[in-house]
C-alpha atoms as a PDB file:
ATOM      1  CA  UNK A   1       0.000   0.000   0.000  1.00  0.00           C
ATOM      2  CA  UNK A   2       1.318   3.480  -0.759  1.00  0.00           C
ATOM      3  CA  UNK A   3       2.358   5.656   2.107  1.00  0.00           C
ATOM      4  CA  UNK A   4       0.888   8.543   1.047  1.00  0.00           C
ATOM      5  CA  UNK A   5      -2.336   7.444   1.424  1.00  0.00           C
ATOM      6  CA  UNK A   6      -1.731   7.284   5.489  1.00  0.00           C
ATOM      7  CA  UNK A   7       0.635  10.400   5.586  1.00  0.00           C
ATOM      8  CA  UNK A   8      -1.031  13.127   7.266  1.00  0.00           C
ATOM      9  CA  UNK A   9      -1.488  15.696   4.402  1.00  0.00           C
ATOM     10  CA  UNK A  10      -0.426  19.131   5.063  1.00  0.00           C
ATOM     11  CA  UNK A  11      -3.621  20.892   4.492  1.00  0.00           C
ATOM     12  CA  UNK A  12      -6.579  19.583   5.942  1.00  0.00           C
ATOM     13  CA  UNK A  13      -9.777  19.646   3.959  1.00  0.00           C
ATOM     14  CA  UNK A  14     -13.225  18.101   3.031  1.00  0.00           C
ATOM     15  CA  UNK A  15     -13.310  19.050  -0.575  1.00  0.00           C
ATOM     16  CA  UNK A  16     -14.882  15.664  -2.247  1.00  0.00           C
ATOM     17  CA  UNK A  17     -15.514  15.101  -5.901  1.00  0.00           C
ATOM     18  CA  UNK A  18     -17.349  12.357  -8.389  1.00  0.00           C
ATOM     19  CA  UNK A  19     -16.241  11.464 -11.874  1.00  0.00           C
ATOM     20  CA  UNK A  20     -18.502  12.821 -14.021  1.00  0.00           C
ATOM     21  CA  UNK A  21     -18.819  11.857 -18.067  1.00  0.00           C
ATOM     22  CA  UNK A  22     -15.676  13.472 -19.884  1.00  0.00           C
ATOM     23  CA  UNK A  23     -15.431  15.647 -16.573  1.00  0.00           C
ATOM     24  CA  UNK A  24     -15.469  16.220 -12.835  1.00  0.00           C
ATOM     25  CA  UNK A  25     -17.554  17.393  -9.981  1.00  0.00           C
ATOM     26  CA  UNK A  26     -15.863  18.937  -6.776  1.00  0.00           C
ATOM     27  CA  UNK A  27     -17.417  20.090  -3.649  1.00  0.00           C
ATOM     28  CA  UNK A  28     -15.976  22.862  -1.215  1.00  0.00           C
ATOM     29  CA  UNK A  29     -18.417  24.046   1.827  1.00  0.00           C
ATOM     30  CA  UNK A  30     -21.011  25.408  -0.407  1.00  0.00           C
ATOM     31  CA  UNK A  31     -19.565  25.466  -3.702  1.00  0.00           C
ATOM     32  CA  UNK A  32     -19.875  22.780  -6.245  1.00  0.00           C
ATOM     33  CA  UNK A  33     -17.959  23.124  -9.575  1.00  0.00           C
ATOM     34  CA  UNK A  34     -18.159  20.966 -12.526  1.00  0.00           C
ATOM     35  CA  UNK A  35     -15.494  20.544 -15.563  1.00  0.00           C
ATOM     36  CA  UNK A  36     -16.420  18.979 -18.743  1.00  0.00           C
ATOM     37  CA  UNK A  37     -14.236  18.339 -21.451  1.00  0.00           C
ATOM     38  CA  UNK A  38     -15.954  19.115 -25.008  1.00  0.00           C
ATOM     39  CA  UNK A  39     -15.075  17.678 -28.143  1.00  0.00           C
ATOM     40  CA  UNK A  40     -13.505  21.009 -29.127  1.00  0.00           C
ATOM     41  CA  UNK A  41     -11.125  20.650 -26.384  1.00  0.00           C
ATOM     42  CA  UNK A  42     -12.306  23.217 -24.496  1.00  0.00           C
ATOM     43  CA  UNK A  43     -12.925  22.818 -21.457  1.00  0.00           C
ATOM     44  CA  UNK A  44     -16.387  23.961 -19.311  1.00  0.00           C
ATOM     45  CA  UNK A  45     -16.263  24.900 -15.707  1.00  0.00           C
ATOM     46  CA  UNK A  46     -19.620  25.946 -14.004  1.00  0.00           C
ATOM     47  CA  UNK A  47     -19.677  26.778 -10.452  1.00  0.00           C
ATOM     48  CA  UNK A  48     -22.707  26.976  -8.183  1.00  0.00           C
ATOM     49  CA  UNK A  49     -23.830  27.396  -4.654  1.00  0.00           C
ATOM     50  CA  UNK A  50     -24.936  24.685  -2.381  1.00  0.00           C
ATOM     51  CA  UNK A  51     -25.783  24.684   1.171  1.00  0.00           C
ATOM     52  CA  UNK A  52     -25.967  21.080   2.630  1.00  0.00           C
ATOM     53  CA  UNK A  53     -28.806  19.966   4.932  1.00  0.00           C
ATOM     54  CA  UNK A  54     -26.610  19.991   7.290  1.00  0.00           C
ATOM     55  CA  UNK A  55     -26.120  23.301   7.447  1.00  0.00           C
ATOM     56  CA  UNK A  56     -29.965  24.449   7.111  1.00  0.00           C
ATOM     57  CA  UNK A  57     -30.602  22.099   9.720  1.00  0.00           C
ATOM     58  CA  UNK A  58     -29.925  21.318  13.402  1.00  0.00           C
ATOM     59  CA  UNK A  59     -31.311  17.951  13.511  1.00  0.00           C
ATOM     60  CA  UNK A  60     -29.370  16.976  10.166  1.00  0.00           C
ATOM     61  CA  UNK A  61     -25.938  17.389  11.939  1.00  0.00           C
ATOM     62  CA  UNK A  62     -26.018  14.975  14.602  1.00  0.00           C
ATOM     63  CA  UNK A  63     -23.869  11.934  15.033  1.00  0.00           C
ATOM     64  CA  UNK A  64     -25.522   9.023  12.433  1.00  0.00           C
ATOM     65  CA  UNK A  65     -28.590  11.257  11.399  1.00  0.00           C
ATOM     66  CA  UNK A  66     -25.597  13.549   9.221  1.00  0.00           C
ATOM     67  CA  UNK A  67     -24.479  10.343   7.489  1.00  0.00           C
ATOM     68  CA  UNK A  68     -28.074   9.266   6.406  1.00  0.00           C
ATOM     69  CA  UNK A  69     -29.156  12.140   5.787  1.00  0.00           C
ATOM     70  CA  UNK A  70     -25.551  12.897   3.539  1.00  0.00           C
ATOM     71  CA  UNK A  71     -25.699   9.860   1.796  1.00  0.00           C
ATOM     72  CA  UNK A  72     -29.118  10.774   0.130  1.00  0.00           C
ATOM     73  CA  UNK A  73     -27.716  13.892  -0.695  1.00  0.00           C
ATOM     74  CA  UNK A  74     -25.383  13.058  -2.087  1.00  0.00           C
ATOM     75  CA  UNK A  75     -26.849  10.546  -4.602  1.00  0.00           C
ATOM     76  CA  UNK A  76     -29.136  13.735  -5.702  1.00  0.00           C
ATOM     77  CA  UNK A  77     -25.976  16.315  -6.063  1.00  0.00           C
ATOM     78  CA  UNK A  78     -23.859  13.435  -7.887  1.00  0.00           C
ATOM     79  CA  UNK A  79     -26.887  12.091 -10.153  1.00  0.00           C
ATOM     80  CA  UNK A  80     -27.762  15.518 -11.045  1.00  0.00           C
ATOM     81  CA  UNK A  81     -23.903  16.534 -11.877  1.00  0.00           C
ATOM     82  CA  UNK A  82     -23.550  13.537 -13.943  1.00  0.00           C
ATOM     83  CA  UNK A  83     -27.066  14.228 -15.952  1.00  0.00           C
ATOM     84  CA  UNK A  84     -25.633  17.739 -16.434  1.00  0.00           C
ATOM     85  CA  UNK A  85     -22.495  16.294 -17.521  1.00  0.00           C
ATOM     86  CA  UNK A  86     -24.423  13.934 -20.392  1.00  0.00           C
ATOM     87  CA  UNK A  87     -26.118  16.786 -21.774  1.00  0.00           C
ATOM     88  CA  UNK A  88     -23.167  19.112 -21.997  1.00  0.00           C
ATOM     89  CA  UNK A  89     -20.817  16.794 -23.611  1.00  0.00           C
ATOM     90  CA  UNK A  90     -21.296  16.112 -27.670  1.00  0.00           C
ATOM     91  CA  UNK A  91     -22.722  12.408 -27.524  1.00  0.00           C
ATOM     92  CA  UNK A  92     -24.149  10.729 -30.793  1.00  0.00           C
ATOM     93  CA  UNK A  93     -27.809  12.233 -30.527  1.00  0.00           C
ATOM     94  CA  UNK A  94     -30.668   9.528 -30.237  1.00  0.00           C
ATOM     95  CA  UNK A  95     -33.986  10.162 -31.968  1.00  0.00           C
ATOM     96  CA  UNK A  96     -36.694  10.845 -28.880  1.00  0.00           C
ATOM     97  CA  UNK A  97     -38.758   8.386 -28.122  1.00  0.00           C
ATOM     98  CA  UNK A  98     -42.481   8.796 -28.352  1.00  0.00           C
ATOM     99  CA  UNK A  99     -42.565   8.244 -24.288  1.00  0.00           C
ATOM    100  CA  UNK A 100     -39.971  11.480 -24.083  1.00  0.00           C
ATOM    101  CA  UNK A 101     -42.158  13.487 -26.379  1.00  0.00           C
ATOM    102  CA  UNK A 102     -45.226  12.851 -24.218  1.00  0.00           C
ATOM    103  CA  UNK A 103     -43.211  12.929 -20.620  1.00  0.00           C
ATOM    104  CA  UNK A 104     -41.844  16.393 -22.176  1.00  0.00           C
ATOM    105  CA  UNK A 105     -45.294  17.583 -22.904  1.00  0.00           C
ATOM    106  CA  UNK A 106     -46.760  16.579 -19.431  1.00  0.00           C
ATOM    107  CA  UNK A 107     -44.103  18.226 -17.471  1.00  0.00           C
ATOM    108  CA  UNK A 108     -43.149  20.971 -19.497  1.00  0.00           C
ATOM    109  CA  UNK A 109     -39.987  22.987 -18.024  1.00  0.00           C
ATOM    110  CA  UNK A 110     -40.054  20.604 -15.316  1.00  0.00           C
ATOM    111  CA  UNK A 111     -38.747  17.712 -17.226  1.00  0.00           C
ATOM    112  CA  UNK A 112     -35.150  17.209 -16.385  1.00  0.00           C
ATOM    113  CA  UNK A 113     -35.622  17.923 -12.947  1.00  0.00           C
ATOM    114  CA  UNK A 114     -38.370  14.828 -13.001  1.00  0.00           C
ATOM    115  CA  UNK A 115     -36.144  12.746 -14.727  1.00  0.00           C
ATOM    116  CA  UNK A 116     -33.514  13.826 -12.220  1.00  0.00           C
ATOM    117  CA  UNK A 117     -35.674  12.739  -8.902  1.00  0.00           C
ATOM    118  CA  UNK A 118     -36.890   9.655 -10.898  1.00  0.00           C
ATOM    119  CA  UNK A 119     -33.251   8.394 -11.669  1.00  0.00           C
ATOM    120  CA  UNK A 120     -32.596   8.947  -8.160  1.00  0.00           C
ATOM    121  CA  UNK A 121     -35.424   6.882  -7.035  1.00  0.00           C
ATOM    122  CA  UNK A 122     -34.463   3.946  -9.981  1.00  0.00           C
ATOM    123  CA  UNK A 123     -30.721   4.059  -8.769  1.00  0.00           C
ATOM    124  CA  UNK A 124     -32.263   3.476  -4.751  1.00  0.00           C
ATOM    125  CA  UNK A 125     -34.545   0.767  -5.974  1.00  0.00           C
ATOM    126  CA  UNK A 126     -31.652  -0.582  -7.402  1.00  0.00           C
ATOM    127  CA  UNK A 127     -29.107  -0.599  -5.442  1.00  0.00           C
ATOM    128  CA  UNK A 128     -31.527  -1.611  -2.261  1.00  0.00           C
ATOM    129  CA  UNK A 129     -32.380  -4.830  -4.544  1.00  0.00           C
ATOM    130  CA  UNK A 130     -29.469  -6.042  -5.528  1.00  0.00           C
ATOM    131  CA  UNK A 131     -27.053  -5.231  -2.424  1.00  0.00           C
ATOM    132  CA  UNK A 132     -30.174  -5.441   0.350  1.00  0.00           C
ATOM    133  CA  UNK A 133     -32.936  -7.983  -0.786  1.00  0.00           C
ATOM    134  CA  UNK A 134     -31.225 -10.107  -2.814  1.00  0.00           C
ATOM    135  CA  UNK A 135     -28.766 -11.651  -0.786  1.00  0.00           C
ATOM    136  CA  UNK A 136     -31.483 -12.111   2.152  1.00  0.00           C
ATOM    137  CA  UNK A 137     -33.764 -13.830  -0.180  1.00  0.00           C
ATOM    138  CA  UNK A 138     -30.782 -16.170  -1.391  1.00  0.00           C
ATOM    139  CA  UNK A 139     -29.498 -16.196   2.203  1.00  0.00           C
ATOM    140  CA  UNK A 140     -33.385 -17.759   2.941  1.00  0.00           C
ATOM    141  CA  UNK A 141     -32.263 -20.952   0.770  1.00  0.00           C
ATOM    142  CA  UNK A 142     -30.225 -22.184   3.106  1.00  0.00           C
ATOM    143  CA  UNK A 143     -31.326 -25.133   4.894  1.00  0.00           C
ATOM    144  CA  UNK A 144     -30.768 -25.123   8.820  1.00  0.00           C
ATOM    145  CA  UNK A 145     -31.950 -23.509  12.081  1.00  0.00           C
ATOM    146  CA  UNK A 146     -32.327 -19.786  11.804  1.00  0.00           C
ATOM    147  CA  UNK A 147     -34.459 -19.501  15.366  1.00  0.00           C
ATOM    148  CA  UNK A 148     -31.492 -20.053  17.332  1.00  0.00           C
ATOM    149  CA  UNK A 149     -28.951 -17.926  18.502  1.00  0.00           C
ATOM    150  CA  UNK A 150     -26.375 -19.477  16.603  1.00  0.00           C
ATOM    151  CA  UNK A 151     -28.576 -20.101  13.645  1.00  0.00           C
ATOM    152  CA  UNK A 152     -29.441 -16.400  13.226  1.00  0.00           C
ATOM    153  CA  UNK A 153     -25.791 -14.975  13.584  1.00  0.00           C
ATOM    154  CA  UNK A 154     -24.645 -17.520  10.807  1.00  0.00           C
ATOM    155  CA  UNK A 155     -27.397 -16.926   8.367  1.00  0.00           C
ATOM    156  CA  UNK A 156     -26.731 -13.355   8.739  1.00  0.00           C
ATOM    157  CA  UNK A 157     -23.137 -14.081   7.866  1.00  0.00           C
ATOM    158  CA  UNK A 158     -23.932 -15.796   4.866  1.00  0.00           C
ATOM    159  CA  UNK A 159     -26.132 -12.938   3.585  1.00  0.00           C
ATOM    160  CA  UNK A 160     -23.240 -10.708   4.017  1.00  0.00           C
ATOM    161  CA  UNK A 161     -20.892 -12.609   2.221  1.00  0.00           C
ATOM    162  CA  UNK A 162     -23.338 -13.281  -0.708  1.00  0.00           C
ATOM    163  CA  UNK A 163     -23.785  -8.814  -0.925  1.00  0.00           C
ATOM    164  CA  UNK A 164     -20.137  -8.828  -0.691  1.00  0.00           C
ATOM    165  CA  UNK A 165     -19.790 -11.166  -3.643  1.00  0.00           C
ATOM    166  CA  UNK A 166     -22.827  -9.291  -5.656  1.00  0.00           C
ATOM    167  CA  UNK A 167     -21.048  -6.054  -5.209  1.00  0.00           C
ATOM    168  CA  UNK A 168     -17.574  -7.177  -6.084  1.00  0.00           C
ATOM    169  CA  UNK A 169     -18.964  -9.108  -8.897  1.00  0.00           C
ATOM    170  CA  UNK A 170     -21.022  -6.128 -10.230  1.00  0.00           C
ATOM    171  CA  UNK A 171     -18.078  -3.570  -9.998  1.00  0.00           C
ATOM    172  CA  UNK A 172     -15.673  -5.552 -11.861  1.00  0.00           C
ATOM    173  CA  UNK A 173     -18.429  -6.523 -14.536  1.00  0.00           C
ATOM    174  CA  UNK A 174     -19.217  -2.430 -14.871  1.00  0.00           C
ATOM    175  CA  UNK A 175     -15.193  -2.038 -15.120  1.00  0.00           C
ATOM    176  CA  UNK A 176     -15.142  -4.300 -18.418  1.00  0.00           C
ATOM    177  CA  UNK A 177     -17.065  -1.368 -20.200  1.00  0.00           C
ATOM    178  CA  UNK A 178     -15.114   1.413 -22.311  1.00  0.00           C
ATOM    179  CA  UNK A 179     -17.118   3.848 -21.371  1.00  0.00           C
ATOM    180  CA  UNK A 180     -16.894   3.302 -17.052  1.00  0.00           C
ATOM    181  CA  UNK A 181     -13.361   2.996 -17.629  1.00  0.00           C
ATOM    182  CA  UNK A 182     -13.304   6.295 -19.005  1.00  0.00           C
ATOM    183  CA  UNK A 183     -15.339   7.756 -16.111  1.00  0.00           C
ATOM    184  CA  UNK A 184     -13.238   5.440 -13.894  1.00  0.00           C
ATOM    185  CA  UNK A 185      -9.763   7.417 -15.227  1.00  0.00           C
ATOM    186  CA  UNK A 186     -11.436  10.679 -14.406  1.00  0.00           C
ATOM    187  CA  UNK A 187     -11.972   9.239 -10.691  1.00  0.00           C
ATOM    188  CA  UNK A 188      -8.341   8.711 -10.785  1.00  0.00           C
ATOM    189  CA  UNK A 189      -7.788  12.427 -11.915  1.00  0.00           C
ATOM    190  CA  UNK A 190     -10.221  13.829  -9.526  1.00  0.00           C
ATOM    191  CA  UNK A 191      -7.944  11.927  -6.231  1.00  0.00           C
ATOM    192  CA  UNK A 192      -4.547  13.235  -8.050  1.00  0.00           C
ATOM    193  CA  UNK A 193      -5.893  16.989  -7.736  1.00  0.00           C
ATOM    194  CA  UNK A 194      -7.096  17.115  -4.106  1.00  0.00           C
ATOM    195  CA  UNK A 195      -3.588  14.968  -3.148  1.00  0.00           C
ATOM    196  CA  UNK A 196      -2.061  18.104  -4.530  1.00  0.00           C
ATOM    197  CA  UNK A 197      -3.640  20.465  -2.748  1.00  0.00           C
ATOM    198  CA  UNK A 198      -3.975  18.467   0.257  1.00  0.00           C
ATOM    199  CA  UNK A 199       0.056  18.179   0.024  1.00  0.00           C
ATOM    200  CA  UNK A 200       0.367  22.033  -0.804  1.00  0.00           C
ATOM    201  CA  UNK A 201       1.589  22.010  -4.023  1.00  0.00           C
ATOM    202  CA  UNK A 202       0.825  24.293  -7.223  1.00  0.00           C
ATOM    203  CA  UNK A 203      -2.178  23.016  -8.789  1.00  0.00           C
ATOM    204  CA  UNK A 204      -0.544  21.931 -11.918  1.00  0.00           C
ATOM    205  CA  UNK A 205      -0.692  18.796 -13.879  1.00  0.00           C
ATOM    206  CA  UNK A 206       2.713  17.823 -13.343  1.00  0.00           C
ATOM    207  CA  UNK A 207       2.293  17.649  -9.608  1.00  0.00           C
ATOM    208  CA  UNK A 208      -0.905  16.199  -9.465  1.00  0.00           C
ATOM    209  CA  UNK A 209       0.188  13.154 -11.808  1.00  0.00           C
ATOM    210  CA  UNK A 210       2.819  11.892  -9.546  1.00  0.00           C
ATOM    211  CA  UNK A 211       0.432  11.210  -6.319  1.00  0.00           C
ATOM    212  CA  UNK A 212      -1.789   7.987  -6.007  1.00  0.00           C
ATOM    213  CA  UNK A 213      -4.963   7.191  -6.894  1.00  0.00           C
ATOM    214  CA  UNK A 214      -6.104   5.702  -4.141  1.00  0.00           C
ATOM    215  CA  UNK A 215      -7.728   7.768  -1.192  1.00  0.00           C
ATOM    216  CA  UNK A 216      -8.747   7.165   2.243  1.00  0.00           C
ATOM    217  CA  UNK A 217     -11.952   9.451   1.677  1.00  0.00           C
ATOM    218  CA  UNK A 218     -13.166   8.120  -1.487  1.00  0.00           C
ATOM    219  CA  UNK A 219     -16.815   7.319  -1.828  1.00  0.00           C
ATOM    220  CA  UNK A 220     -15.836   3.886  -2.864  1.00  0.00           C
ATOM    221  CA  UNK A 221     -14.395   2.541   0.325  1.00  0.00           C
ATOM    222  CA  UNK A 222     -17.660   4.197   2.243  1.00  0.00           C
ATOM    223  CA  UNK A 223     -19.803   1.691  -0.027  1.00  0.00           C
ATOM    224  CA  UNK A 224     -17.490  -0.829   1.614  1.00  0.00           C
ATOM    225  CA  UNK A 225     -17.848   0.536   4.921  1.00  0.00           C
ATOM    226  CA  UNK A 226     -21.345   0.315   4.535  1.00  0.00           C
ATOM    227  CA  UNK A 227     -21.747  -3.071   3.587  1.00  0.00           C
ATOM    228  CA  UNK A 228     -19.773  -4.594   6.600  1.00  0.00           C
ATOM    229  CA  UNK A 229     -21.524  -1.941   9.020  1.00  0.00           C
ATOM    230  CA  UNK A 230     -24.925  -3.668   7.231  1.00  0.00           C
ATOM    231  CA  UNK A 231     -23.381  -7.625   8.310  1.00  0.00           C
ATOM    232  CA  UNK A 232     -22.810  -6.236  11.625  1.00  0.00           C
ATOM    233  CA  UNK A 233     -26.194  -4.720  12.401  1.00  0.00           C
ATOM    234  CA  UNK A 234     -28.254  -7.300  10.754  1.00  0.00           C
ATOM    235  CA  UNK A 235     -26.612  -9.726  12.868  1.00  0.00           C
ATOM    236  CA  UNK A 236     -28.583  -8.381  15.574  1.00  0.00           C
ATOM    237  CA  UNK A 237     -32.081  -8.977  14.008  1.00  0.00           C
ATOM    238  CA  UNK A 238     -33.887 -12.569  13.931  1.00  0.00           C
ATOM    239  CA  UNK A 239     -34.464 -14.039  10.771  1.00  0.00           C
ATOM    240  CA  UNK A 240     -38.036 -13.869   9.954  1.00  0.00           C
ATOM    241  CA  UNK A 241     -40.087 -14.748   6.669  1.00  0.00           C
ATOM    242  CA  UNK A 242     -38.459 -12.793   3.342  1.00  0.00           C
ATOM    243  CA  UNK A 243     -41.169  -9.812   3.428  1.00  0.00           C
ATOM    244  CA  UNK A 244     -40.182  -9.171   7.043  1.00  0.00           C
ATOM    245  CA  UNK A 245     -36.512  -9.297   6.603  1.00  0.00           C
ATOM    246  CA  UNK A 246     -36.737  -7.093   3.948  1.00  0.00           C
ATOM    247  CA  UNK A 247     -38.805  -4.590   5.725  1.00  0.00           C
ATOM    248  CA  UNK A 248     -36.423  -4.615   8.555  1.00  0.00           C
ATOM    249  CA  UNK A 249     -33.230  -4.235   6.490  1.00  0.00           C
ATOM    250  CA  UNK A 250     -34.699  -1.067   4.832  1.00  0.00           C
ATOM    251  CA  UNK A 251     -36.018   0.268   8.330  1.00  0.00           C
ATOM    252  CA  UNK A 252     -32.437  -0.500   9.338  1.00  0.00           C
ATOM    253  CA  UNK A 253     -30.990   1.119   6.621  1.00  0.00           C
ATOM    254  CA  UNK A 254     -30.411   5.296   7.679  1.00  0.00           C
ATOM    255  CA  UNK A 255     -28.989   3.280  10.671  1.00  0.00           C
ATOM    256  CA  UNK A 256     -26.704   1.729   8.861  1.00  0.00           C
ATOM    257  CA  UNK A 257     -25.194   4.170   6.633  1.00  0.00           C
ATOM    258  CA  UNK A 258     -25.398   7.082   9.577  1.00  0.00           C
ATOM    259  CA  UNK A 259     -23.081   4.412  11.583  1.00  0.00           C
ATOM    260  CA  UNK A 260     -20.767   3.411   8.635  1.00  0.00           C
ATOM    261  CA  UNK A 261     -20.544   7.245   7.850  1.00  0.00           C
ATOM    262  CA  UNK A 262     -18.984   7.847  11.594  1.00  0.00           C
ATOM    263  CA  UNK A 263     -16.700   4.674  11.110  1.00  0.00           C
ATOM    264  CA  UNK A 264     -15.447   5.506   7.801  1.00  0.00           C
ATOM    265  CA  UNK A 265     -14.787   9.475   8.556  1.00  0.00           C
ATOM    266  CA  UNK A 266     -12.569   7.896  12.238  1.00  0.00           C
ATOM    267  CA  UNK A 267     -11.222   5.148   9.949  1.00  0.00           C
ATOM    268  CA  UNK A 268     -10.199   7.454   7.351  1.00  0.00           C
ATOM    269  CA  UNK A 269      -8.551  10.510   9.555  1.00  0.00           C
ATOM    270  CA  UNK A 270      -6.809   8.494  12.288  1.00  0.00           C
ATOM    271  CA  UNK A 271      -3.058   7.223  12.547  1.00  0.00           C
ATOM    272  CA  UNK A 272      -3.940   4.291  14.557  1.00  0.00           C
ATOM    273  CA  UNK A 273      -3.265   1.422  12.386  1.00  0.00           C
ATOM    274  CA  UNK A 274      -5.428  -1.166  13.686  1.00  0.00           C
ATOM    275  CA  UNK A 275      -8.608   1.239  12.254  1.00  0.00           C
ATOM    276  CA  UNK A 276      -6.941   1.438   8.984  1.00  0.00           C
ATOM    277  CA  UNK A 277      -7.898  -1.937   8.501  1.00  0.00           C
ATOM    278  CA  UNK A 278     -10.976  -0.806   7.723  1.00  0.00           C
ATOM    279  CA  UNK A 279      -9.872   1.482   4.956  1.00  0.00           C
ATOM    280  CA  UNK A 280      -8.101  -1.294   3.665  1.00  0.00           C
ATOM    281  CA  UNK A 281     -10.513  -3.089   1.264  1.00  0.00           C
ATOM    282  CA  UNK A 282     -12.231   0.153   0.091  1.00  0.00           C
ATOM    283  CA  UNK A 283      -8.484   1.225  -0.830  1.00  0.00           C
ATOM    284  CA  UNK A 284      -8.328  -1.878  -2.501  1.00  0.00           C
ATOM    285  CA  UNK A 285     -11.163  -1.802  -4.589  1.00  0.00           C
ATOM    286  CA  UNK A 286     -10.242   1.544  -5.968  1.00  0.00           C
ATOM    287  CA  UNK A 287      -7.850  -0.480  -7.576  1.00  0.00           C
ATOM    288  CA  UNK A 288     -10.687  -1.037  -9.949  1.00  0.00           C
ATOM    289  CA  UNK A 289     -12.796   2.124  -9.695  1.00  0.00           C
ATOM    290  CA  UNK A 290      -9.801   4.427  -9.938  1.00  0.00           C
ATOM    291  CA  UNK A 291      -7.738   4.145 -13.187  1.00  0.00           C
ATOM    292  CA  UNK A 292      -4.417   5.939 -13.782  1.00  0.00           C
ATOM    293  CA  UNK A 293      -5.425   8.756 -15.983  1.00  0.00           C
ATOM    294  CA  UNK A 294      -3.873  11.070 -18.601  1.00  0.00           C
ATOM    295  CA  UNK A 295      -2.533  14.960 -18.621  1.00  0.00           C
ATOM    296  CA  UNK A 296      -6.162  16.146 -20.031  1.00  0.00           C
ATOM    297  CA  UNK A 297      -8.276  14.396 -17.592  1.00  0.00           C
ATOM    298  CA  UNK A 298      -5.763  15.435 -14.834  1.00  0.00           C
ATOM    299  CA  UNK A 299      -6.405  18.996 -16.498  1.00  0.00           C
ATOM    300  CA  UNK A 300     -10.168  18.542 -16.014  1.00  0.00           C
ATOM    301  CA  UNK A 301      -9.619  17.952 -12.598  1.00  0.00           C
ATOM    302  CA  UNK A 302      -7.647  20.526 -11.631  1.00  0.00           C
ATOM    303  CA  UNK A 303     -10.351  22.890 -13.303  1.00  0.00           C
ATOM    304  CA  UNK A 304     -13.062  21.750 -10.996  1.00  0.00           C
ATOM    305  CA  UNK A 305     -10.535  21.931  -8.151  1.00  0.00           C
ATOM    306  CA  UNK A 306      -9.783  25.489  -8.726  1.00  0.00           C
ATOM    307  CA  UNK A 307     -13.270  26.568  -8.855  1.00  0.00           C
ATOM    308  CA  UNK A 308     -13.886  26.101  -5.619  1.00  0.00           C
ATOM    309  CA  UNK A 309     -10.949  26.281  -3.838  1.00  0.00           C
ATOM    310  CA  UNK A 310      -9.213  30.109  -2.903  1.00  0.00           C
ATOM    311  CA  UNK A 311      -5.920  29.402  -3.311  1.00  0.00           C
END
């Protein structure tokens, strides 16, 4: 593992970022800029203002209820950004469908931010299906005692290690595509820039290219974070018929990413090494959704970066 990933940088900060298509999103307090790299070769930088919930309100910056709360928010900010981004960049037009037509007449103006709250609620439905339900439901196959004590903990095990083999299993498969890998190089841009800054250095592409990809904050080792946090929890709950398992792991579920969000923010600042353990597979896995990229994405990057940083 590269040492600079647990070297305390010399400029503290929470700027975080998403890879965006052809471009990046990065996040300062309450600005959010996006770069997007046209086919001209220009390159697009639009900055906006954002105030978190967490900042509007009290409630929403409490211990656990912040992470909940932030992952939501998240999803909206980054599924909006990356909509934004697949307009702005010159893709192969499609001929509209006759279901866009009518959706466009219906909701008039309001269109893209319906389809924006709608892809939202597909990419929840999703992701709580195939992470959540699914590997309950297959968990359920198993043949032995689930009423005991014993019986419960294991069967709760098993589910975990089937999500853990669905997720690992569906980011490699996404990896194989040209396109992700694209969007995966501009995640490896995106960590370059804030190691430079975070380290001090002139935000220049020369700088930026020689740090790592891999970073202790990245979105992609809260996922894993999450997922353990969700073995750990659902441990704790009896194993009941599939409708009532599933009802209880989405009840449990602001639990579960309010608690991973306080282990992985610990787990990602400290210097005590037995937390960095878990850090450790996240980092991993960015071995996948972080690919080395090249000068131009690194320049995208840095384009965001500067947006919203002062100096």
């Amino acid at each position: 593992m590269d040492k600079e990933i647990w070297k305390k940088p010399l400029r503290q900060c929470n700027i975080g970022g998403e890879a965006l298509i052809e471009g990046v999103m990065m996040r300062n307090g309450n600005k959010i800029a996006t770069a997007i790299r046209k086919s001209n070769g220009e390159i697009e930088v639009e900055t906006t203002e954002y105030v978190p919930l967490s900042k509007r309100f009290f409630l929403f910056k409490l211990p656990i209820v912040r992470g909940a709360v932030g992952m939501i928010e998240s999803m909206v900010v980054g599924m909006k950004a990356l909509m934004d981004s697949a307009e702005k960049v010159d893709l192969e037009e499609e001929e509209e469908s006759k279901l866009d037509i009518f959706l466009k007449k219906v909701f008039g103006d309001r269109f893209f931010q319906v389809m924006l709250y709608f892809s939202v609620v597909v990419a929840l439905v999703f992701g709580i299906g195939l992470f959540m339900l699914l590997p309950n439901w297959i968990a359920g196959w198993v043949r032995f005692d689930k009423s005991t004590t014993g019986g419960k903990i294991l069967a709760n095990l098993i589910e975990g290690c089937i999500r853990l083999i669905i997720f690992f299993t569906y980011i490699w498969a996404v990896s194989k595509s040209k396109d992700i890998k694209r969007v995966f190089e501009y995640h490896g841009a995106e960590h370059n820039a804030i190691y430079a800054y975070e380290s001090r250095e002139e935000l220049t592409v020369e700088n930026a290219m020689k740090h790592t990809t891999l970073h202790p904050r990245c979105g992609t080792a809260y996922l894993f974070v999450v997922i353990i946090t969700s073995i750990i929890l659902f441990s704790f709950a009896k194993w009941h018929s599939p409708l009532v398992n599933m009802a209880i792991r989405l009840m449990l579920l602001p639990l579960v990413a309010g608690v991973a969000y306080e282990i992985f923010k610990i787990a990602a600042k400290t210097s005590f090494k037995p937390l960095r353990v878990i850090s450790y597979p996240g980092l991993m896995l960015q071995k996948i959704t972080t690919q080395p990229p090249d000068e131009s994405q690194i320049e995208v990057a840095l384009a965001a970066l500067k947006a919203v940083v002062e100096d």
